[in-house]
C-alpha atoms as a PDB file:
ATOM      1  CA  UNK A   1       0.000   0.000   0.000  1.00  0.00           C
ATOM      2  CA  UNK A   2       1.450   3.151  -0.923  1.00  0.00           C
ATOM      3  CA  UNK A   3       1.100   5.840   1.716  1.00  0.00           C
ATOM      4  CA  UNK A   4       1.206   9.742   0.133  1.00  0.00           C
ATOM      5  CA  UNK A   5       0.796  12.996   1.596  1.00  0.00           C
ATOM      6  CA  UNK A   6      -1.132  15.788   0.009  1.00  0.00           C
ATOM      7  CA  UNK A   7      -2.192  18.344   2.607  1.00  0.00           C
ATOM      8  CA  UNK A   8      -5.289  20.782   1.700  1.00  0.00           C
ATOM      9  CA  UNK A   9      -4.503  24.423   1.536  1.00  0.00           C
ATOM     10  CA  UNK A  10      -4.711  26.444   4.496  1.00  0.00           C
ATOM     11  CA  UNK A  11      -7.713  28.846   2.871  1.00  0.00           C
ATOM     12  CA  UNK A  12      -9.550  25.813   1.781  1.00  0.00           C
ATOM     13  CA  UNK A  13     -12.950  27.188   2.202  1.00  0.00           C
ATOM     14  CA  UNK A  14     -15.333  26.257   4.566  1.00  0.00           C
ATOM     15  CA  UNK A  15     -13.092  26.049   7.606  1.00  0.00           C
ATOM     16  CA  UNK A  16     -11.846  22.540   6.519  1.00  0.00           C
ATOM     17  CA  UNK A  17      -8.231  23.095   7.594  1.00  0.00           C
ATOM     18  CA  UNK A  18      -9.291  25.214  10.953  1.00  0.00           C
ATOM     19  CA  UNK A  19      -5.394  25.699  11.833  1.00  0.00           C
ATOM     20  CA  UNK A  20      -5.931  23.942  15.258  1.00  0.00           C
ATOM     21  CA  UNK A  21      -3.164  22.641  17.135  1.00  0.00           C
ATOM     22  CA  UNK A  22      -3.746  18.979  18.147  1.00  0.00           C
ATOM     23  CA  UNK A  23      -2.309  16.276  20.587  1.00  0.00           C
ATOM     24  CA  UNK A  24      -3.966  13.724  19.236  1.00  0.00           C
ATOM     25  CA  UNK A  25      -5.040  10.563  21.538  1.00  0.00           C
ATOM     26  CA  UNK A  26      -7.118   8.646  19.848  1.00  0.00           C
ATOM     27  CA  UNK A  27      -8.007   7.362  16.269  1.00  0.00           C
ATOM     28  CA  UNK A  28     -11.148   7.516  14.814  1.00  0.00           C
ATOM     29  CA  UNK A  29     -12.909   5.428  12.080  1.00  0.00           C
ATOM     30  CA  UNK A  30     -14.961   6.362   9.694  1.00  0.00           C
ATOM     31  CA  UNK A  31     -16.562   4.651   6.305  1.00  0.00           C
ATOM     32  CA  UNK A  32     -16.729   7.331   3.191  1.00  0.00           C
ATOM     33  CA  UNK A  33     -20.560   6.805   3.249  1.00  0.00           C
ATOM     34  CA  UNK A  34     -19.787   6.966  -1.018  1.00  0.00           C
ATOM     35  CA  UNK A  35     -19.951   3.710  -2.991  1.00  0.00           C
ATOM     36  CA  UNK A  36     -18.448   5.114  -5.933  1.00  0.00           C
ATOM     37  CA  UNK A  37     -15.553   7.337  -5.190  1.00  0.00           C
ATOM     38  CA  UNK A  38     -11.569   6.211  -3.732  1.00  0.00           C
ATOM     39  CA  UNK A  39      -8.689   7.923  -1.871  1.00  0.00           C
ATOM     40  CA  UNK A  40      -7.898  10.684  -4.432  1.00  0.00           C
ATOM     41  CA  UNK A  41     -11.625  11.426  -4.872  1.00  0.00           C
ATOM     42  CA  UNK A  42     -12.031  11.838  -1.220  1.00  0.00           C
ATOM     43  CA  UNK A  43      -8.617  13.851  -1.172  1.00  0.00           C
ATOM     44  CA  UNK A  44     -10.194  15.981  -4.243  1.00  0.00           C
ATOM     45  CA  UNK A  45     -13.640  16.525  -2.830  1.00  0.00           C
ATOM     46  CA  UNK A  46     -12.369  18.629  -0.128  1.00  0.00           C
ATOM     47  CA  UNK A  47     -10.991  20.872  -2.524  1.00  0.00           C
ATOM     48  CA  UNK A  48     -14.271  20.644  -4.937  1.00  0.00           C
ATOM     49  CA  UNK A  49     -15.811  24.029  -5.513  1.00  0.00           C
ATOM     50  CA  UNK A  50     -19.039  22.332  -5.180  1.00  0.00           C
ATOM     51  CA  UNK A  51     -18.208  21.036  -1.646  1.00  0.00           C
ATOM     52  CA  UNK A  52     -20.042  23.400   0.541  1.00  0.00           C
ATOM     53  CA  UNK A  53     -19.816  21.088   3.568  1.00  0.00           C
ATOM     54  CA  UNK A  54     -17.885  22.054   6.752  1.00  0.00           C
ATOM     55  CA  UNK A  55     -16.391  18.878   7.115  1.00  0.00           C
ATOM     56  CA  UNK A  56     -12.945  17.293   6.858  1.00  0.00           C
ATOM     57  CA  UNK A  57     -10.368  14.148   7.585  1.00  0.00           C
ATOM     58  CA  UNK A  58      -6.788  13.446   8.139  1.00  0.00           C
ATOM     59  CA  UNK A  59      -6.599  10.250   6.236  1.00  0.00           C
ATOM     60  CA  UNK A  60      -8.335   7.912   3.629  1.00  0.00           C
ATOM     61  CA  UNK A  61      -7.397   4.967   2.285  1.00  0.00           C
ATOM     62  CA  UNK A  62      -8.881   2.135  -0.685  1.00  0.00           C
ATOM     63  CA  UNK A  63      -7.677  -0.305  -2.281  1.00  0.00           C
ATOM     64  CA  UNK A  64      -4.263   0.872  -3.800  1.00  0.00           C
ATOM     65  CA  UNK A  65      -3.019   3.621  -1.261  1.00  0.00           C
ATOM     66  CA  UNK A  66      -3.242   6.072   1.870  1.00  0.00           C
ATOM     67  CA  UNK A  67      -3.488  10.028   1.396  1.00  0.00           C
ATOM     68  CA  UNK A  68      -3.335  12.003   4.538  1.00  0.00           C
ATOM     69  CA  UNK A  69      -4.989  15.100   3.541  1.00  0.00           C
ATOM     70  CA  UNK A  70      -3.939  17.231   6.806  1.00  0.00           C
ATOM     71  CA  UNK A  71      -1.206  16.815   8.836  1.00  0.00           C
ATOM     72  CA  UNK A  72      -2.075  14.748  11.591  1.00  0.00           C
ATOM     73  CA  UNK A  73      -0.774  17.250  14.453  1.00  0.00           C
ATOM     74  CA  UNK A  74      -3.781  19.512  12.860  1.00  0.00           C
ATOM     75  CA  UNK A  75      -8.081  19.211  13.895  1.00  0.00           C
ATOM     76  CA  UNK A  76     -10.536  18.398  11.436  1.00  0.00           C
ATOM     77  CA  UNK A  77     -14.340  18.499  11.008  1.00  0.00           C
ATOM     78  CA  UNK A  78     -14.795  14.342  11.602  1.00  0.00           C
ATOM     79  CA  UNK A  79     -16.473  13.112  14.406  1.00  0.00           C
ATOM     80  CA  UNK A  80     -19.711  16.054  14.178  1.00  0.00           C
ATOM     81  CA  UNK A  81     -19.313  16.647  18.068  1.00  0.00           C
ATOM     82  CA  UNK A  82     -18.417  20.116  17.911  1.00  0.00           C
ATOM     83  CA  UNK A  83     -15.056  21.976  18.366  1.00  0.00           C
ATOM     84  CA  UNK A  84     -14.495  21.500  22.359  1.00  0.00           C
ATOM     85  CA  UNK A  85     -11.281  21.167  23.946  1.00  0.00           C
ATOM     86  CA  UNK A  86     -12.518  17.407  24.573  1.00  0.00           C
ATOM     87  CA  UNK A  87     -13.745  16.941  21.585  1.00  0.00           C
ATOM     88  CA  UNK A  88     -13.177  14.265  18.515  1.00  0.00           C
ATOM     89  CA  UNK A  89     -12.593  16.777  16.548  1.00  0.00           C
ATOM     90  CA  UNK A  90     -10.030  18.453  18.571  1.00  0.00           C
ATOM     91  CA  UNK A  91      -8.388  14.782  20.108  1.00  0.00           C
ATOM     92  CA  UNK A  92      -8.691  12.782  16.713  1.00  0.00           C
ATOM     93  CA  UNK A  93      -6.951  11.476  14.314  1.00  0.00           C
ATOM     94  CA  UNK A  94      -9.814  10.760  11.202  1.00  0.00           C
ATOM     95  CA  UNK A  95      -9.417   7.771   8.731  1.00  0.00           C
ATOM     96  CA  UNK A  96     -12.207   7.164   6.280  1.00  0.00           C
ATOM     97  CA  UNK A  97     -12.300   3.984   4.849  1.00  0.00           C
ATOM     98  CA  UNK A  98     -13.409   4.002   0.973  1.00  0.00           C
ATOM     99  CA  UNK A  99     -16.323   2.015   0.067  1.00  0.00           C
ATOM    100  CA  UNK A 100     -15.767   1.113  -3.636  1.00  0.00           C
ATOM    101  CA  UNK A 101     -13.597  -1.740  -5.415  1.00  0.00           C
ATOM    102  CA  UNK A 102     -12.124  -3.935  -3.609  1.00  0.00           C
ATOM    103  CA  UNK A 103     -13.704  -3.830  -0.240  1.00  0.00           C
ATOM    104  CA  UNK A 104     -11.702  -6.734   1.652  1.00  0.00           C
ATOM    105  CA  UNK A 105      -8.162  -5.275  -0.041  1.00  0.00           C
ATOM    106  CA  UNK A 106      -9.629  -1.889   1.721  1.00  0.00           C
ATOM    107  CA  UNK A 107      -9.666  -3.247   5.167  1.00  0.00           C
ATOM    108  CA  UNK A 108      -6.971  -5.273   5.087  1.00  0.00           C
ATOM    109  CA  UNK A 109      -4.915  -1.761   3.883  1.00  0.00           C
ATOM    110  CA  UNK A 110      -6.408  -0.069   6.942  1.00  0.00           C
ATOM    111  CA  UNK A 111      -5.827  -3.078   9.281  1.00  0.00           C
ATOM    112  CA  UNK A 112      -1.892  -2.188   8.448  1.00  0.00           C
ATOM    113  CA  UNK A 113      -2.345   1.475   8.284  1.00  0.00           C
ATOM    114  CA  UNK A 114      -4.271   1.255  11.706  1.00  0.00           C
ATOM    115  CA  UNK A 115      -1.977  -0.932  13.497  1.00  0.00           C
ATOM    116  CA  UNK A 116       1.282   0.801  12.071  1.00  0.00           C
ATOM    117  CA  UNK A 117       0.132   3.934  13.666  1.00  0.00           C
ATOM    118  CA  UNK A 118      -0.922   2.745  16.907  1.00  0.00           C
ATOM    119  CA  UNK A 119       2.623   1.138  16.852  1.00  0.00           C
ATOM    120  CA  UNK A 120       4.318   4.338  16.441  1.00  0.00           C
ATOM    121  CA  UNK A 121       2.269   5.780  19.092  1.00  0.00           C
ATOM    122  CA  UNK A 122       3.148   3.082  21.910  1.00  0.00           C
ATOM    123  CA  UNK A 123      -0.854   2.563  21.923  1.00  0.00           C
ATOM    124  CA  UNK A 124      -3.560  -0.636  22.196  1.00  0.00           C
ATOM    125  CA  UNK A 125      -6.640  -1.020  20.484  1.00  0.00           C
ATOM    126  CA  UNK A 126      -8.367   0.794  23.637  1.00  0.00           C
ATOM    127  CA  UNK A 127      -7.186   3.853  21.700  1.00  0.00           C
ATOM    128  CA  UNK A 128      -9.462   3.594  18.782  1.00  0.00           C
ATOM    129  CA  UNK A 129     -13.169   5.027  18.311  1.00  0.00           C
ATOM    130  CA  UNK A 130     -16.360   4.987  16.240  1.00  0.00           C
ATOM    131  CA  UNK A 131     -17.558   7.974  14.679  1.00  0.00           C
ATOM    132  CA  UNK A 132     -20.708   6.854  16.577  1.00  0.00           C
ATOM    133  CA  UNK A 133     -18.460   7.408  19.735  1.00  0.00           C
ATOM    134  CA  UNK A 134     -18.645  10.758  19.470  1.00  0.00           C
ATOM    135  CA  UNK A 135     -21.872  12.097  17.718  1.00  0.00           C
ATOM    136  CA  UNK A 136     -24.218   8.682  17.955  1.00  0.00           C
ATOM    137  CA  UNK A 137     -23.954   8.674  14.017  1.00  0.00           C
ATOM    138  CA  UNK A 138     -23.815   5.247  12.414  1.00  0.00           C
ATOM    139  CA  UNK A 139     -20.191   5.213  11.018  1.00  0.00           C
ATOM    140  CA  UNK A 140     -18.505   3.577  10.296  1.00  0.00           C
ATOM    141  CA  UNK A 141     -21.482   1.860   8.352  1.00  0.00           C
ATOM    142  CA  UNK A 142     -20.267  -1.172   7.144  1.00  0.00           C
ATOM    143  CA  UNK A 143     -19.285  -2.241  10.377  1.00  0.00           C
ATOM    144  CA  UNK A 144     -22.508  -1.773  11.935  1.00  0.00           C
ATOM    145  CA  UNK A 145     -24.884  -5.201  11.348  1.00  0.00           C
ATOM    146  CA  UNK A 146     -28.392  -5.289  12.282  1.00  0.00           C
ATOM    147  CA  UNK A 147     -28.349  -3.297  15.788  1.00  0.00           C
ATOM    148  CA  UNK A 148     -24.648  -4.731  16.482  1.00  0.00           C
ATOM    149  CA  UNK A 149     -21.033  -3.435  15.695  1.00  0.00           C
ATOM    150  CA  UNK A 150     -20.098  -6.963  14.997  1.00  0.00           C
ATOM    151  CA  UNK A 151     -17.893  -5.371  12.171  1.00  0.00           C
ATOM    152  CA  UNK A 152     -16.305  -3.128  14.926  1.00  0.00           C
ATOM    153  CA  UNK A 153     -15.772  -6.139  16.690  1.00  0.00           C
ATOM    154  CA  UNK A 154     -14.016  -7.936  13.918  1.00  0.00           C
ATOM    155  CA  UNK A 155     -12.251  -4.923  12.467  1.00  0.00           C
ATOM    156  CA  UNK A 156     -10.306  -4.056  16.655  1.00  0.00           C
ATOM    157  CA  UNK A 157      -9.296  -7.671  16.587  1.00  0.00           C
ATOM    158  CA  UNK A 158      -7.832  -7.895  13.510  1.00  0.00           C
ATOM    159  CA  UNK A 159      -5.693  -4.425  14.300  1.00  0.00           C
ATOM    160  CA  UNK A 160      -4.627  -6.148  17.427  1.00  0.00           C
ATOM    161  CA  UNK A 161      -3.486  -9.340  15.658  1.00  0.00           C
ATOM    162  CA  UNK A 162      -1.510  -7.290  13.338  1.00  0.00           C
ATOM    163  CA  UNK A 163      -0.238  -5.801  16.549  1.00  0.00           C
ATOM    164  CA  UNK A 164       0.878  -9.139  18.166  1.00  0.00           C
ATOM    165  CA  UNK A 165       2.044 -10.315  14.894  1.00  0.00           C
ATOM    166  CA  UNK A 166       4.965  -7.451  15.072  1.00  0.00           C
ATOM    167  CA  UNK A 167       5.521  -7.750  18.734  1.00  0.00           C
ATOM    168  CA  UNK A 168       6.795 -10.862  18.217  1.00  0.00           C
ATOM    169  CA  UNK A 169       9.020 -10.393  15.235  1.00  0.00           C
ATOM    170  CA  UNK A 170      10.482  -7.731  17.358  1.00  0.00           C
ATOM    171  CA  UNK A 171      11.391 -10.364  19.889  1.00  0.00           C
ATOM    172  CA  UNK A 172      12.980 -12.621  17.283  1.00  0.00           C
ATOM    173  CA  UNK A 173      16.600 -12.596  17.655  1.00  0.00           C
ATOM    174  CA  UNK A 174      19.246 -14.861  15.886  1.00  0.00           C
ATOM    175  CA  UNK A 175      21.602 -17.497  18.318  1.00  0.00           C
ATOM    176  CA  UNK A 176      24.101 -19.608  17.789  1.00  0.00           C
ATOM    177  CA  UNK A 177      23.948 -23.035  18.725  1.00  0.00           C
ATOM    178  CA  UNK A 178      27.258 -25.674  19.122  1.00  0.00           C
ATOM    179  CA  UNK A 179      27.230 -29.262  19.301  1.00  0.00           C
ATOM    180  CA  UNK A 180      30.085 -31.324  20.071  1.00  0.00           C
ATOM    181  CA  UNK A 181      32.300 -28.293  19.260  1.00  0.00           C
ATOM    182  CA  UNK A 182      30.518 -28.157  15.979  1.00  0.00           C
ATOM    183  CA  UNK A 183      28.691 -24.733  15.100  1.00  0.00           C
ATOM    184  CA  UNK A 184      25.690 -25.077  14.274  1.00  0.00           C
ATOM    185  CA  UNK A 185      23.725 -22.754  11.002  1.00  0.00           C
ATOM    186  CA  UNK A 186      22.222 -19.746  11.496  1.00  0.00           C
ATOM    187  CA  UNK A 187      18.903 -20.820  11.980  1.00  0.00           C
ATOM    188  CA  UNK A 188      18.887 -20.542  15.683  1.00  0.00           C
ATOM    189  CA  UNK A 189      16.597 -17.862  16.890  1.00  0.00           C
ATOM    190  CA  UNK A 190      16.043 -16.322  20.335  1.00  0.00           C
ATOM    191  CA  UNK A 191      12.434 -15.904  21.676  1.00  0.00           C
ATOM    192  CA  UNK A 192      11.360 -14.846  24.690  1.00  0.00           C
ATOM    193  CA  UNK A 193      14.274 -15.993  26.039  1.00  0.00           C
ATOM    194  CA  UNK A 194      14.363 -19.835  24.508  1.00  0.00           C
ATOM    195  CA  UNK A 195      16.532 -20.821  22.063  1.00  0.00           C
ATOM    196  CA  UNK A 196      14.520 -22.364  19.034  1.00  0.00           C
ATOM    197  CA  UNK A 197      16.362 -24.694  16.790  1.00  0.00           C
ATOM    198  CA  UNK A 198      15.840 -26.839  13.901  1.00  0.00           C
ATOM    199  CA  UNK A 199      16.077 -30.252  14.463  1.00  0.00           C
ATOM    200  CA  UNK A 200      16.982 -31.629  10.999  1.00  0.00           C
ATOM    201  CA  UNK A 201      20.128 -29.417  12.124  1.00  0.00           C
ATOM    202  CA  UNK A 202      20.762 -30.673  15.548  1.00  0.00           C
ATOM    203  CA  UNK A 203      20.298 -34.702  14.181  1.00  0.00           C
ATOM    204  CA  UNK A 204      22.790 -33.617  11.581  1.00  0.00           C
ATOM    205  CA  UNK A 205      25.283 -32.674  13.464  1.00  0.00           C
ATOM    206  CA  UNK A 206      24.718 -35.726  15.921  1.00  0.00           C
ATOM    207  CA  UNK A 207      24.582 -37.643  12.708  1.00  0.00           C
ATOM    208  CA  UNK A 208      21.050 -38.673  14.012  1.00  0.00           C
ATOM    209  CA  UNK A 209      17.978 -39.366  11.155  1.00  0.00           C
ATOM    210  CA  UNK A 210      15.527 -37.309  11.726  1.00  0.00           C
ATOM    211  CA  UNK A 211      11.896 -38.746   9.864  1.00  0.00           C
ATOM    212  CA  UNK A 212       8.434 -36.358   9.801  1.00  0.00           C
ATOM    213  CA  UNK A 213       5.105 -38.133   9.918  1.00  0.00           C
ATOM    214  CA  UNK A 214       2.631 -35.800   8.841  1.00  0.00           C
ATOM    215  CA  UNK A 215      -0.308 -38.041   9.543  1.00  0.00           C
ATOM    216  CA  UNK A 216       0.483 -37.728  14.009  1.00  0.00           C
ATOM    217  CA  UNK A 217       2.064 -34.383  13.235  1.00  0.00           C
ATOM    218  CA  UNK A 218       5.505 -36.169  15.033  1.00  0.00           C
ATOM    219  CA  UNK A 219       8.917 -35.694  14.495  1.00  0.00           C
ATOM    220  CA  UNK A 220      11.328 -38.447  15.335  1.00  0.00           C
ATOM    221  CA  UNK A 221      15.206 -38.390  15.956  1.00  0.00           C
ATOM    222  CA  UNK A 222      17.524 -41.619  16.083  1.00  0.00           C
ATOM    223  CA  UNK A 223      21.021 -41.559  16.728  1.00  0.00           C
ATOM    224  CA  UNK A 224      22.958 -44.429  15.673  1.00  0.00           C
ATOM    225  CA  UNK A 225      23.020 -47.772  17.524  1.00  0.00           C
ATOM    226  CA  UNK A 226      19.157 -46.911  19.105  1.00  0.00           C
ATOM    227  CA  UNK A 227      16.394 -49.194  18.765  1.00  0.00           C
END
């Protein structure tokens, strides 16, 4: 996914870049509410001459790509709860996911966007919001199912696997493993402090056979002269 910047002027009319400092603390999700259009329609439609709306977004993303149409250390019009010092607006970051083409690729791109900046904040999933969290609007829409936000549900869980998924290859490290004097590959790896290595290796260097039966799942190693 290709992540761009392309920032809306600072006299865009309508008050759509207000110019307001922000600490952001949370993220906020959105759908477009717009079937047809993707990221660079979304990015142009704030600029749109015909756009009389007072309403605006840091981010949105499809299929293909990102565009972060504010910086993210400025407010925008997103979560309709006003312009409070508590506000969304004035707390949030706002990502609008596109609703054309390739829905699945969509959410799987905002999965990685999501999680990558919750990363690079230190934060949990505790940190994201609904539109509905601020205003009571039904957005994002396509997460909302009959009465339930069982899309919501799905969408949190899937940011914190992605989470969990890099937590651990953080805590991957290489080892190095000797036998009998013998140095082992470089396949040894360090996790959470154990020392993980592959035993195709280790019978090797014992001069062991090592024999995989994928029907139990079971690996078996035999030095020479066992029964």
């Amino acid at each position: 996914m290709i992540y761009r910047k392309d920032h809306i002027p600072r006299n865009t009319p309508h008050k759509r870049r207000p110019g307001y400092a922000m600490a952001a603390t949370t993220l906020t999700i959105h759908n477009t509410g717009n079937e047809s259009s993707n990221a660079a329609g979304e990015r142009s439609w704030l600029t749109n001459p015909f756009n009389v709306r007072q309403a605006s977004y840091h981010i949105v993303v499809d299929e293909r790509e990102a565009v972060e149409c504010l910086p993210l250390n400025e407010s925008a019009w997103h979560s309709g709860d006003g312009s409070g010092s508590r506000s969304g607006n004035r707390t949030s970051i706002g990502i609008e996911i596109c609703e054309s083409g390739n829905y699945a690729q969509t959410l799987e791109n905002a999965v990685t966007l999501v999680a990558g900046m919750l990363k690079e904040r230190g934060w949990g999933v505790d940190r994201l919001r609904r539109h509905y969290d601020w205003s009571g609007k039904i957005c994002p829409r396509l997460m909302y199912d009959g009465g339930k936000w069982t899309g919501w549900a799905q969408f949190k869980a899937l940011v914190n696997l992605k989470l969990n998924e890099e937590e651990r290859d953080m805590r991957v490290d290489k080892a190095s493993t000797v036998i009998n004097g013998n140095r082992l590959g470089d396949d040894s790896v360090l996790i959470e402090g154990r020392v993980y290595v592959p035993l195709a290796a280790v019978g090797k260097a014992l001069g062991a056979s090592v024999n995989w039966n994928n029907v139990t799942k079971t690996v078996t190693l035999t030095t020479k002269g066992a029964k």
